[in-house]
C-alpha atoms as a PDB file:
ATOM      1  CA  UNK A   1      57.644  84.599 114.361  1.00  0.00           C
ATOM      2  CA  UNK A   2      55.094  85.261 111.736  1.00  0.00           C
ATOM      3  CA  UNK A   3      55.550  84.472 108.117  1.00  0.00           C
ATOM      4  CA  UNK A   4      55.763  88.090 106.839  1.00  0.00           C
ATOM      5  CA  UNK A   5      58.270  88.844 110.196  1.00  0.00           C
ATOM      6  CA  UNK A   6      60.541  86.281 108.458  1.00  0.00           C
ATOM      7  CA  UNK A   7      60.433  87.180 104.936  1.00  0.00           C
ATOM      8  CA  UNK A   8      60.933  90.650 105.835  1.00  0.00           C
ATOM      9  CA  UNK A   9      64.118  89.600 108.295  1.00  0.00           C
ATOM     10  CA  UNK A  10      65.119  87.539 104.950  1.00  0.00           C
ATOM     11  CA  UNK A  11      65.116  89.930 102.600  1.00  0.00           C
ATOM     12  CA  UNK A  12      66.536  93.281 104.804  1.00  0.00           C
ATOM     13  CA  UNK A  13      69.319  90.467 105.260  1.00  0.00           C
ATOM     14  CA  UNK A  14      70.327  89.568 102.116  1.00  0.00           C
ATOM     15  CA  UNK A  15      69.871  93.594 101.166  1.00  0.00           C
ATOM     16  CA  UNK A  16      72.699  93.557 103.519  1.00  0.00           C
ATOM     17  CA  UNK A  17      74.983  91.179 101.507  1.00  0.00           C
ATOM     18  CA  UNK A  18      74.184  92.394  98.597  1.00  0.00           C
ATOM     19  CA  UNK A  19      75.104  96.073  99.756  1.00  0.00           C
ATOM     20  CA  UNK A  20      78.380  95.050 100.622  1.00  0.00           C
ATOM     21  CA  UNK A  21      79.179  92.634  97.585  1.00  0.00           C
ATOM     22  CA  UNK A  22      78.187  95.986  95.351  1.00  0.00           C
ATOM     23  CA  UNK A  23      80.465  97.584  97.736  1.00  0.00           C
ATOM     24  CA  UNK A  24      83.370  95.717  96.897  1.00  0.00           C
ATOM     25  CA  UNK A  25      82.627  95.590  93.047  1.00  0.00           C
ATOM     26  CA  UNK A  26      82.475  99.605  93.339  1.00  0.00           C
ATOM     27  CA  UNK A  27      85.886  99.520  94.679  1.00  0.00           C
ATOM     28  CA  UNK A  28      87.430  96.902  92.253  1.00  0.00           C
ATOM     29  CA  UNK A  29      86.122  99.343  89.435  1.00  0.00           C
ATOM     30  CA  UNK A  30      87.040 102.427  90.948  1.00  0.00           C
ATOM     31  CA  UNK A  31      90.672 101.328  92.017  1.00  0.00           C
ATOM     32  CA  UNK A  32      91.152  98.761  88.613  1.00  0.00           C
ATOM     33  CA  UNK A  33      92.106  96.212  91.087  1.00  0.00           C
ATOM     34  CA  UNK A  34      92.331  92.415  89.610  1.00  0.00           C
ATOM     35  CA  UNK A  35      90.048  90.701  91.865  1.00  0.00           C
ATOM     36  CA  UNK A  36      86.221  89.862  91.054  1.00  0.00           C
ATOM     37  CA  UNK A  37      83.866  92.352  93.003  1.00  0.00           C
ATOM     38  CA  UNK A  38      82.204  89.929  94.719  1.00  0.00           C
ATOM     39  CA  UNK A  39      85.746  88.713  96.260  1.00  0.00           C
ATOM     40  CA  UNK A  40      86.719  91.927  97.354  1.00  0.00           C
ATOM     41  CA  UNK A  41      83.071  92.290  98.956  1.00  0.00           C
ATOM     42  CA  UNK A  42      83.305  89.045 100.946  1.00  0.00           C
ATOM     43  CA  UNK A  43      86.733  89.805 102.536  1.00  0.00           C
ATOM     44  CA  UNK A  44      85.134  92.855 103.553  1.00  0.00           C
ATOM     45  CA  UNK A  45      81.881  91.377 104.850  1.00  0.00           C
ATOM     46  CA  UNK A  46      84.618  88.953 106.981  1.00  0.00           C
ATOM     47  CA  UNK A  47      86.366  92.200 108.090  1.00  0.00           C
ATOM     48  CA  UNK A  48      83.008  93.653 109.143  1.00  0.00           C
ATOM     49  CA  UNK A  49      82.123  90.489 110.758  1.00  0.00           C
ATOM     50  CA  UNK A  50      84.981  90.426 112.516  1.00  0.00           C
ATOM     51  CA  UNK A  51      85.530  94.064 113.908  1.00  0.00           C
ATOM     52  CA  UNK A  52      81.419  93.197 114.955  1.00  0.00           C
ATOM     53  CA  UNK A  53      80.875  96.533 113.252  1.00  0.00           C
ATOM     54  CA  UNK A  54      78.459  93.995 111.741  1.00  0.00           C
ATOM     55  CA  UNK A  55      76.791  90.902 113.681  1.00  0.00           C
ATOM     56  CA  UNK A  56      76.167  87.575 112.721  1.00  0.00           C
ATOM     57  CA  UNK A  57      72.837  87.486 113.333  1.00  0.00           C
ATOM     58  CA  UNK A  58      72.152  90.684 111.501  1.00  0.00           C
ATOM     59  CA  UNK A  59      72.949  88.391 107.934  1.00  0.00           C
ATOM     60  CA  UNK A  60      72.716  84.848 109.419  1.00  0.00           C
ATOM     61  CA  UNK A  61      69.001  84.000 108.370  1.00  0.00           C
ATOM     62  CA  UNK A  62      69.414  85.627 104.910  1.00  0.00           C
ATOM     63  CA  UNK A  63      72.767  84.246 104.427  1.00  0.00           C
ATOM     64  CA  UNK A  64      71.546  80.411 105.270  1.00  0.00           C
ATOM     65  CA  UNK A  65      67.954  80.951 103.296  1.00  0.00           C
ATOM     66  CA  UNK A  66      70.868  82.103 100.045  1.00  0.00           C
ATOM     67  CA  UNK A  67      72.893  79.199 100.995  1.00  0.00           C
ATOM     68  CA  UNK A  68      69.786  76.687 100.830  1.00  0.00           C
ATOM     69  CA  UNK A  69      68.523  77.885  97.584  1.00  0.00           C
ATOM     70  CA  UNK A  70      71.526  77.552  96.076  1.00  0.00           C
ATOM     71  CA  UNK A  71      70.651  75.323  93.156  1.00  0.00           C
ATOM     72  CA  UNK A  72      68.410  78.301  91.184  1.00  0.00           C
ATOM     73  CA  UNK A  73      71.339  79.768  91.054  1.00  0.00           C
ATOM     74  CA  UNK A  74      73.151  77.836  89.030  1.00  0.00           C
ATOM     75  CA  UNK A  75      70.176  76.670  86.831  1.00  0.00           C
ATOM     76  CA  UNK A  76      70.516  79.626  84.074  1.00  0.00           C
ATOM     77  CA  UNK A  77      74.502  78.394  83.852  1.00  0.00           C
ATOM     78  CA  UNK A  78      72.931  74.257  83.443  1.00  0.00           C
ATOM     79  CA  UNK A  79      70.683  75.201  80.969  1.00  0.00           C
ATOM     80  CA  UNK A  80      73.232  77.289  79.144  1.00  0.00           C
ATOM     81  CA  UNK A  81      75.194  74.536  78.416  1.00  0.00           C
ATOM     82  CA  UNK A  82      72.559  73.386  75.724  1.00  0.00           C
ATOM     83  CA  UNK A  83      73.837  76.538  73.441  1.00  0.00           C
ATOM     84  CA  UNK A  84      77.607  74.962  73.196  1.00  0.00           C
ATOM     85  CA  UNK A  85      76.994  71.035  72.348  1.00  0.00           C
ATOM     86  CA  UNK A  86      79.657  71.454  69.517  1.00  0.00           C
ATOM     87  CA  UNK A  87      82.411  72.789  72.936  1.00  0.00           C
ATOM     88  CA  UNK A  88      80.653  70.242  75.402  1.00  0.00           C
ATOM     89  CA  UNK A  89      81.743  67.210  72.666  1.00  0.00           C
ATOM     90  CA  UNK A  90      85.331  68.312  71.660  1.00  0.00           C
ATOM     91  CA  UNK A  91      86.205  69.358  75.448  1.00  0.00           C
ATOM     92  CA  UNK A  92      83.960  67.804  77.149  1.00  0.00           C
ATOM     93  CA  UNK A  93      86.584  65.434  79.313  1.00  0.00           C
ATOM     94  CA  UNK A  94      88.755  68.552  79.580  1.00  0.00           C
ATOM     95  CA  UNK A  95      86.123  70.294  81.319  1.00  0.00           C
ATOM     96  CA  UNK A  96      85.270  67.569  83.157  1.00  0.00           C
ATOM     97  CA  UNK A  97      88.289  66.970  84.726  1.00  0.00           C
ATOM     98  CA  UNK A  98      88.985  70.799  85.600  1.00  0.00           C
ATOM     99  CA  UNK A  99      85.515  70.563  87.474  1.00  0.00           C
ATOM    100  CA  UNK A 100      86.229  67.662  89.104  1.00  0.00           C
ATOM    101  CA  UNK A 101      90.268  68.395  90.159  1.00  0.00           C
ATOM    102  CA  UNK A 102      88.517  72.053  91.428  1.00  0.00           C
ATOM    103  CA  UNK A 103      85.706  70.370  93.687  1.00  0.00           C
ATOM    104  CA  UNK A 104      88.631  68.222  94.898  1.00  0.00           C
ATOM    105  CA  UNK A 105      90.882  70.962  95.942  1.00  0.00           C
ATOM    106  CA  UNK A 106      87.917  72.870  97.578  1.00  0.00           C
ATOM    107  CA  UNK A 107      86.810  69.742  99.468  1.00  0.00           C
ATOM    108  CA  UNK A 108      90.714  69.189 100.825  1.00  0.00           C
ATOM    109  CA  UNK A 109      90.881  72.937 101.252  1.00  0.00           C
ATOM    110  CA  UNK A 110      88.154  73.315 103.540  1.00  0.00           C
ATOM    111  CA  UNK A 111      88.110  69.985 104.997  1.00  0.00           C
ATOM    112  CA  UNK A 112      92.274  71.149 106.231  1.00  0.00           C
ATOM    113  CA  UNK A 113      90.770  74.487 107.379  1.00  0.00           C
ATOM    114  CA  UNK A 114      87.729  73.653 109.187  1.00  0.00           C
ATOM    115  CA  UNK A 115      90.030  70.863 110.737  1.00  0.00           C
ATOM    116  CA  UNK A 116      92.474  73.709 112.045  1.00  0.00           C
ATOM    117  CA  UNK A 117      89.681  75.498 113.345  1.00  0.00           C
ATOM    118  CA  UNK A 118      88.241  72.945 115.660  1.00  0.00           C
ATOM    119  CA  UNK A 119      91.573  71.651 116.846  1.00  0.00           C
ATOM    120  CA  UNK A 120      91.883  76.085 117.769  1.00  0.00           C
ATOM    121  CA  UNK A 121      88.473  75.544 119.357  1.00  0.00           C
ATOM    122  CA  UNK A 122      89.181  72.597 121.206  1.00  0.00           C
ATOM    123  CA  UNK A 123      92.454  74.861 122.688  1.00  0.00           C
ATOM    124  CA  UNK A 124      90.259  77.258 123.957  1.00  0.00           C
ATOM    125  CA  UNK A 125      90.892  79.791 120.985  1.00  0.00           C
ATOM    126  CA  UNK A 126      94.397  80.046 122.079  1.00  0.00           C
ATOM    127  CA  UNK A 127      97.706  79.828 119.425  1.00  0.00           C
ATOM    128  CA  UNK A 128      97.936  79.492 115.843  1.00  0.00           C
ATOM    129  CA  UNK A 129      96.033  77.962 113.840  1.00  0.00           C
END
């Protein structure tokens, strides 16, 4: 596949995603519903994913190339840090520990679920997970 092939695969991907996580911030506005947009957009990219009324390879390569470059992401958020020393120094730990505690419970969360998921798999797909 050429380069340009891919990039343009890439980007009508993640045009995709991002079409359905404004989706689901539309309806969190227009409905006043408690729940970030971007939640509300990812249940219903799981919903699409799962009625196949979208495939998995239609958002796969965007989704992983998103995924990989991750990091950029979150480098506006590192470097705003800087602007709250006087927070970072009296609450510092406190923070700290919430971050910490929170990557815990996501690791044990997903480690229990992914576990369910192959011992389903290794069932043939059959029962409950």
């Amino acid at each position: 596949m050429s380069a340009f092939k891919k990039l343009y695969k890439i980007v009508a991907q993640i045009a995709i995603l991002t079409a359905v996580s404004w989706f689901g911030t539309y309806l969190t506005g227009r409905f006043g519903w408690p729940v970030p947009g971007n939640i509300v957009g990812m249940l219903f990219m799981v919903l699409l994913l799962q009625t196949r009324v979208i495939r998995l390879e239609w958002v796969e390569t965007g989704g992983s190339w998103l995924l990989g470059n991750m990091l950029l992401f979150f480098v506006p958020a590192a470097v705003g840090i800087i602007q709250y020393q006087q927070l970072m120094v009296t609450s510092g730990g406190r923070i700290l520990l919430v971050i910490v505690l929170s990557t815990v419970a996501v690791m044990v969360c997903t480690g229990v679920v992914v576990d369910r998921l192959a011992r389903v798999r290794e069932r043939g797909g059959s029962g409950n997970a």
